[in-house]
Structure formats: C-alpha cells, structure tokens
Protein backbone atom coordinates (compact mmCIF):
# COMPACT_ATOMS: atom_id res chain seq x y z
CA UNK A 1 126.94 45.15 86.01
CA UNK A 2 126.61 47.99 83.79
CA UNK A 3 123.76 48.61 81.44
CA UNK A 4 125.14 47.51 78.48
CA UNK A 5 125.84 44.65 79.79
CA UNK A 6 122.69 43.58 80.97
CA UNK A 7 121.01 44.75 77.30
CA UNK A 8 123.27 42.03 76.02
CA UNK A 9 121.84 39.17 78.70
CA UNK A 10 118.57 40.03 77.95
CA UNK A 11 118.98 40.75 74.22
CA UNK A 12 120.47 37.04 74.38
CA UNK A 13 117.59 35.37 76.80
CA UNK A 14 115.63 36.83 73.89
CA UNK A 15 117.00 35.15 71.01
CA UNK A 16 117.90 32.00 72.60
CA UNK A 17 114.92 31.40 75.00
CA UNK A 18 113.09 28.79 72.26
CA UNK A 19 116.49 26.82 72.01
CA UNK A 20 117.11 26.72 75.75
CA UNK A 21 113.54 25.40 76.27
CA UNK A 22 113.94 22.64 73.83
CA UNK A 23 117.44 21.82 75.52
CA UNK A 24 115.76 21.31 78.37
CA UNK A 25 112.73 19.64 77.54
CA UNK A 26 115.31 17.25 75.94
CA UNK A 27 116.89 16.76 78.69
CA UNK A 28 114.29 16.28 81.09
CA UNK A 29 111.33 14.85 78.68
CA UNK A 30 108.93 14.41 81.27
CA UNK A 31 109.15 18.09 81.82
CA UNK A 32 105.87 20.79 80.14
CA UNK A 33 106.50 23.64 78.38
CA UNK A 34 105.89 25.74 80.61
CA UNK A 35 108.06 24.13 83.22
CA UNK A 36 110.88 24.56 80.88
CA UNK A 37 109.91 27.93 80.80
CA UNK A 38 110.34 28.22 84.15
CA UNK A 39 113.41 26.35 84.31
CA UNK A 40 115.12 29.01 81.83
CA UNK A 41 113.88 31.86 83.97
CA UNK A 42 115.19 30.75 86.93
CA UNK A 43 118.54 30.05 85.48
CA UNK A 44 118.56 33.62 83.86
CA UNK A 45 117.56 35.09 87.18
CA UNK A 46 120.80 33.18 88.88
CA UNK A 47 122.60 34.06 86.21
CA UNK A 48 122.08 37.56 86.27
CA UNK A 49 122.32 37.54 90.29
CA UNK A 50 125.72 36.00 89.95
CA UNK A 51 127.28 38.13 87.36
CA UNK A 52 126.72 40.88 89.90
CA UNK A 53 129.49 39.53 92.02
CA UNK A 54 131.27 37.86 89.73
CA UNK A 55 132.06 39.79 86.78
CA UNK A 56 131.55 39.71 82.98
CA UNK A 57 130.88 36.45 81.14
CA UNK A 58 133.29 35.91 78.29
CA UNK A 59 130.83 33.34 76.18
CA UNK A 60 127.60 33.78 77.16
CA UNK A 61 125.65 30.84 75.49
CA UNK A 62 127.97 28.10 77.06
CA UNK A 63 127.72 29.74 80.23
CA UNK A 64 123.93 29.44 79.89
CA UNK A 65 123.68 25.97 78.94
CA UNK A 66 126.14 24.68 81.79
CA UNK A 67 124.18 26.53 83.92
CA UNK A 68 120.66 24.63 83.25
C-alpha cells in the first residue's frame, strides 16, 4: 500500500471514528466506550493488515462498517 493510500485510511479513521463507535455501541449496547474504542481499532488494524495483500478498497466506509 502506498502512502497515499494509507493518508486516506487514516484521514478516514479520523473523521469517522465517533460514528463507528456509536455504530457499535448500538450494536452491542452492553459494550463501554472505551471498548468500542477498542473494537474500531482493532478493525482498522485488520483492515489495514489486509489491504496489504489485498489491494485498494473501492468504498471505504462500507468496507469499514461490514468489517465491525
């Protein structure tokens, strides 16, 4: 993955980290904030891990949410 490509995951973990949190604290209500936290950064982390081997990612945001 080149480094544009990675500014672009992380410039969109940025912006959508507060609605990914709430999607999953919806999800899973039992769940803390800061376990939804975590569940977003591991899900970024094996996202990121992934598109290594597997290429570029042509909508990013649905790709996220399927993921979690």
């Amino acid at each position: 993955m080149d480094r544009d490509a990675k500014s672009e995951w992380y410039a969109f973990f940025a912006s959508e980290g507060g609605r990914l949190r709430r999607y999953v604290r919806a999800r899973a209500q039992r769940l803390s904030r800061m376990d939804a936290e975590d569940v977003v950064s591991e899900v970024m982390l094996s996202m990121l891990s992934r598109a290594e081997k597997t290429g570029p990612v042509e909508n990013l945001a649905a790709y996220a949410y399927r993921s979690i």
